[in-house]
Protein backbone atom coordinates (compact mmCIF):
# COMPACT_ATOMS: atom_id res chain seq x y z
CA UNK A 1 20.42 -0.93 -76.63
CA UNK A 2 17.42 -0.13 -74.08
CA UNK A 3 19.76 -1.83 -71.31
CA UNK A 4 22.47 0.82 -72.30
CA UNK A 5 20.29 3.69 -72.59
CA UNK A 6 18.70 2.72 -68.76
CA UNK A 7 21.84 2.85 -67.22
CA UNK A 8 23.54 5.32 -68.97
CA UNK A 9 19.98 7.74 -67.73
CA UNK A 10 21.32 6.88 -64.22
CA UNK A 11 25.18 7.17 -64.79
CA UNK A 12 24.55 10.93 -65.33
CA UNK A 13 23.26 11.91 -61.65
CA UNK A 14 24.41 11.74 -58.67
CA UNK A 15 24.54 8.26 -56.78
CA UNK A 16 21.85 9.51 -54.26
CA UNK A 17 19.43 10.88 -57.03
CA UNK A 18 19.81 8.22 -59.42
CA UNK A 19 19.08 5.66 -56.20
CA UNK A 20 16.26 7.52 -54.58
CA UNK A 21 14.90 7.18 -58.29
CA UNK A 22 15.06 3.81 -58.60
CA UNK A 23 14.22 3.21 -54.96
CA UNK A 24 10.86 5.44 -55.93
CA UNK A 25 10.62 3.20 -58.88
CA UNK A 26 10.44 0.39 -57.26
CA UNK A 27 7.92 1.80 -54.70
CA UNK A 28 5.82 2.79 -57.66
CA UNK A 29 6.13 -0.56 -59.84
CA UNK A 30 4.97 -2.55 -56.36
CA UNK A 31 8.09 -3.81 -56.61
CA UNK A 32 8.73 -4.22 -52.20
CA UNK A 33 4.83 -5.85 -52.30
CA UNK A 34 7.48 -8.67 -52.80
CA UNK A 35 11.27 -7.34 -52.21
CA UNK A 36 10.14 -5.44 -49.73
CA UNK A 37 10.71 -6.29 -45.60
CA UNK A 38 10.13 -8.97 -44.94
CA UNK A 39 9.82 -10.02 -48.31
CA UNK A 40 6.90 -12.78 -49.60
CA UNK A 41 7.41 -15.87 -49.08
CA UNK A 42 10.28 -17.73 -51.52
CA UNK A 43 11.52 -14.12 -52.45
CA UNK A 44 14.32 -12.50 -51.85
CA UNK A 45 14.33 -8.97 -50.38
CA UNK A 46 15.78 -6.17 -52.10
CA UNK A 47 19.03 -5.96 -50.02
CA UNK A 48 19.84 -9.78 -50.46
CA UNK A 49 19.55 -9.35 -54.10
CA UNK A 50 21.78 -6.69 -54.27
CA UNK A 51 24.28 -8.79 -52.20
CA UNK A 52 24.41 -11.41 -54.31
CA UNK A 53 25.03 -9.11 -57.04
CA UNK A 54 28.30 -7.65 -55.43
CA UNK A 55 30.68 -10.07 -56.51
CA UNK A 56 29.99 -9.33 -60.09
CA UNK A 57 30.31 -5.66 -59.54
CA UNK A 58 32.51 -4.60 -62.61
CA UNK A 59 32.27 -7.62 -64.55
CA UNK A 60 31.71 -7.59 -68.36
CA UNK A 61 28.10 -7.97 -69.27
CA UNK A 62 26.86 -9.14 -65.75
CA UNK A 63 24.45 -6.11 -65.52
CA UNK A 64 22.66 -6.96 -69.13
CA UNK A 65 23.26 -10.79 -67.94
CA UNK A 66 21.24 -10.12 -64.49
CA UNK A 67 18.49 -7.85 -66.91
CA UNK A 68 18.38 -10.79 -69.06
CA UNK A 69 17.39 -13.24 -66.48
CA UNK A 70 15.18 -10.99 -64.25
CA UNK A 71 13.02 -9.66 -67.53
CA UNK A 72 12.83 -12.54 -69.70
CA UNK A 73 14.44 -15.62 -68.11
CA UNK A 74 12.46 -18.84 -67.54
CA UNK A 75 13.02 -18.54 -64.01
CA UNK A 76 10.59 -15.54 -63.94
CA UNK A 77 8.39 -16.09 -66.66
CA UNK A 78 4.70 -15.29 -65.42
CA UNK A 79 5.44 -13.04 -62.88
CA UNK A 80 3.18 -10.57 -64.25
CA UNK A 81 4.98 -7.22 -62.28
CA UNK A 82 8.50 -8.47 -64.14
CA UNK A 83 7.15 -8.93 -67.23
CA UNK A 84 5.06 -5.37 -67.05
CA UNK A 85 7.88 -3.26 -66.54
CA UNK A 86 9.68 -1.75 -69.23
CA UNK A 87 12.80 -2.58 -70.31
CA UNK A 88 14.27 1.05 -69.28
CA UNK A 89 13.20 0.39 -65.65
CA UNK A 90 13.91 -3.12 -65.54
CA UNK A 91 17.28 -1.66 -66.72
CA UNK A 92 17.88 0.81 -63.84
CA UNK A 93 15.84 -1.32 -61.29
CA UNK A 94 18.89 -3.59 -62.07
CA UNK A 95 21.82 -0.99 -62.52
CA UNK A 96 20.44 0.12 -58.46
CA UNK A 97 20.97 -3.11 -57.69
CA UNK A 98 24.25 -3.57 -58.76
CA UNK A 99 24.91 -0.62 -57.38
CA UNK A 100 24.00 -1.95 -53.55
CA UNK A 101 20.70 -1.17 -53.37
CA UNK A 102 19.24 -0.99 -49.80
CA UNK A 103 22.48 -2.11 -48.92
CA UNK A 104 24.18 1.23 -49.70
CA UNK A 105 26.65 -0.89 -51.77
């Protein structure tokens, strides 16, 4: 229910507010020491993450799917900034993303 409660913060706002938000969040969370440009080595920048995301724009459960993998899946496991954040701003870290990100989606 966290997941829902994240995004459904965001849905309220306006698309610019509820990205400069996240956008900020990420800035705070030291989230583009990583994402950022260029991003670190074997790490995908913000902006390709958010492309790869586009095709499941829409889709059933891809958001809490993408949450899923990003906050607890094996595939980040000890990455110490993923597994510090919360799960309401993995949540809308996530819901940005879907939304296009840096890519103004």
């Amino acid at each position: 229910m966290a997941v829902a409660a994240g995004v459904v913060a965001l849905a309220g706002w306006p698309a610019s507010a509820a990205a400069q938000t996240a956008s900020q969040m990420a800035a705070d969370r030291g989230c583009y020491n990583c994402h950022g440009g260029p991003p670190q080595r074997n790490v995908r920048s913000f902006a390709q993450i958010a492309a790869s995301y586009a095709p499941l724009r829409g889709k059933p459960g891809a958001e809490k799917e993408a949450l899923e993998r990003m906050h607890h899946g094996s595939r980040f496991s000890h990455i110490a900034a993923h597994e510090r954040l919360s799960e309401e701003d993995a949540s809308a870290l996530v819901h940005w993303l879907f939304a296009g990100g840096l890519t103004g989606g």
